[in-house]
C-alpha atoms as a PDB file:
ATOM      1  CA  UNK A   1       0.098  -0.588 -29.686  1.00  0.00           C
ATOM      2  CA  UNK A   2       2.518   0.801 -27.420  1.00  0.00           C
ATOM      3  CA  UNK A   3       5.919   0.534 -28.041  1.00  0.00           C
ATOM      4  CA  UNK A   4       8.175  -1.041 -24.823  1.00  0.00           C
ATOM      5  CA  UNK A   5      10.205   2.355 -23.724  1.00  0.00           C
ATOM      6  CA  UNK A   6       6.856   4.366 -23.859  1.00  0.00           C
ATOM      7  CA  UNK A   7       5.311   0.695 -21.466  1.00  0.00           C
ATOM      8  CA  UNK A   8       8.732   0.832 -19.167  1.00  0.00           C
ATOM      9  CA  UNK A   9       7.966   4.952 -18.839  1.00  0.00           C
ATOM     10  CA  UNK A  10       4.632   4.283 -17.516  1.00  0.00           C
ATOM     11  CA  UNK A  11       5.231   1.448 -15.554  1.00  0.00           C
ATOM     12  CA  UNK A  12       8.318   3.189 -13.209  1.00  0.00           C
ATOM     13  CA  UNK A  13       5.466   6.239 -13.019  1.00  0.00           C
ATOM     14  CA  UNK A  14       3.361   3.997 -11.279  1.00  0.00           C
ATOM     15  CA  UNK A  15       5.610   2.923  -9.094  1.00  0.00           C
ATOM     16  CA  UNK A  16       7.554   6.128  -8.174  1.00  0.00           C
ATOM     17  CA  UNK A  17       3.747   7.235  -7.605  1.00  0.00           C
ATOM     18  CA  UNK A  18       2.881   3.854  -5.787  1.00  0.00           C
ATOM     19  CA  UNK A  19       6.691   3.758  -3.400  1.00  0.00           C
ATOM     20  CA  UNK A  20       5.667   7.614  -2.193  1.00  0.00           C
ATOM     21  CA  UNK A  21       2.078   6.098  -1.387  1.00  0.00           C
ATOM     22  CA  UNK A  22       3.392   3.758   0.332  1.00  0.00           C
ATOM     23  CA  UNK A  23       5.917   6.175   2.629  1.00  0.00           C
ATOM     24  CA  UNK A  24       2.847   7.694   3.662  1.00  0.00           C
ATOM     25  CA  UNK A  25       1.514   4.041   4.862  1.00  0.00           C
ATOM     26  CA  UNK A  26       4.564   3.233   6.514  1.00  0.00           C
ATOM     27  CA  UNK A  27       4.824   6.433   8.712  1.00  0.00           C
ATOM     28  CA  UNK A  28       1.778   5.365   9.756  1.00  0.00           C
ATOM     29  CA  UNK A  29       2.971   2.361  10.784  1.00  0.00           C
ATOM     30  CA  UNK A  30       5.252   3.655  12.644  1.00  0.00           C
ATOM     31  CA  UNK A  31       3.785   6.203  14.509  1.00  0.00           C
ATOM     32  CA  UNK A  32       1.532   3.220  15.442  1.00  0.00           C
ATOM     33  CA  UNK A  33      -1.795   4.882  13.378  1.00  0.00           C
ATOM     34  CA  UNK A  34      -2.545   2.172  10.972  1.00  0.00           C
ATOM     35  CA  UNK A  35      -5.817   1.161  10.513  1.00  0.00           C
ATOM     36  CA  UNK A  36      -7.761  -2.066   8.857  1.00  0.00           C
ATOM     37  CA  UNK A  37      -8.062  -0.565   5.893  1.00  0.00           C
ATOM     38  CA  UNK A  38      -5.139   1.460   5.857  1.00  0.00           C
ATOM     39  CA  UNK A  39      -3.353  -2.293   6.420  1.00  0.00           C
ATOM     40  CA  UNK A  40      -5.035  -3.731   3.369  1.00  0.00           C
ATOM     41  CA  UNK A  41      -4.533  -0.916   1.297  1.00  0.00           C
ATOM     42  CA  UNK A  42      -0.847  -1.369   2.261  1.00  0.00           C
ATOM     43  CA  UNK A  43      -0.515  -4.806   1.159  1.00  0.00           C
ATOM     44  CA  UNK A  44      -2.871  -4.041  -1.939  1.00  0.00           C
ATOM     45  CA  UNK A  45       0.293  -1.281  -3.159  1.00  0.00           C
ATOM     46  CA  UNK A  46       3.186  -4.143  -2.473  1.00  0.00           C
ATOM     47  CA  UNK A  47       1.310  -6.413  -4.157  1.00  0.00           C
ATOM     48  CA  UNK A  48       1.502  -4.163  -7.432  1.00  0.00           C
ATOM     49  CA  UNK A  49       4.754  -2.950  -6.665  1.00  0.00           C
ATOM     50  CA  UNK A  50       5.947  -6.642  -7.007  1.00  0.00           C
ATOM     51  CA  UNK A  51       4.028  -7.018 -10.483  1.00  0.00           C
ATOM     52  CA  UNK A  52       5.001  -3.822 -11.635  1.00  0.00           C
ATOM     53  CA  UNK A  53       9.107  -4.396 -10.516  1.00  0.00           C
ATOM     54  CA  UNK A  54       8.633  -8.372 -12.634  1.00  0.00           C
ATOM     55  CA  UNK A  55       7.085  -6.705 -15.613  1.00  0.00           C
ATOM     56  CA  UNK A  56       9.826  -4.255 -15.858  1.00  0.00           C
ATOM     57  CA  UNK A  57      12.304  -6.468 -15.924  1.00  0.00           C
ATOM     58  CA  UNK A  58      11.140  -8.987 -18.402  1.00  0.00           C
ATOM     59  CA  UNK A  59      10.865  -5.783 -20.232  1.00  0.00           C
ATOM     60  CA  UNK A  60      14.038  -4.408 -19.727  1.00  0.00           C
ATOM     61  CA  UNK A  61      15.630  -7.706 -20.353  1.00  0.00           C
ATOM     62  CA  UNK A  62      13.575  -8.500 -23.560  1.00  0.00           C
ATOM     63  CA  UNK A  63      14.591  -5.047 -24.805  1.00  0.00           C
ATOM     64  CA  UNK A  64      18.615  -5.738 -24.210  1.00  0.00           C
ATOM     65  CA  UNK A  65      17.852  -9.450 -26.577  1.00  0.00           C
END
């Protein structure tokens, strides 16, 4: 099993990688070229940005106990 730093390591990669994905999206936006599925892929990389952000920090905090 993994031990928790190596699981908090992999977990802020996926979000650094899923935040820049998202930048992309919301220039879109922006510039007013968002698509449907552009849209749902959108709310498809908040949703796992919110999962990944709680995980880390029941992590972090069950780490610090």
């Amino acid at each position: 099993m993994k031990d928790a730093k190596q699981l908090i390591h992999e977990l802020e990669s996926r979000k650094d990688t899923l935040v820049q994905e998202l930048k992309v999206l919301n220039e879109k936006e922006s510039q007013s070229e968002l698509n449907t599925q552009d849209s749902h892929q959108k709310y498809i990389i908040e949703r796992e940005l919110v999962e990944i952000m709680d995980r880390l920090t029941q992590y972090k905090f069950l780490m610090k106990t």
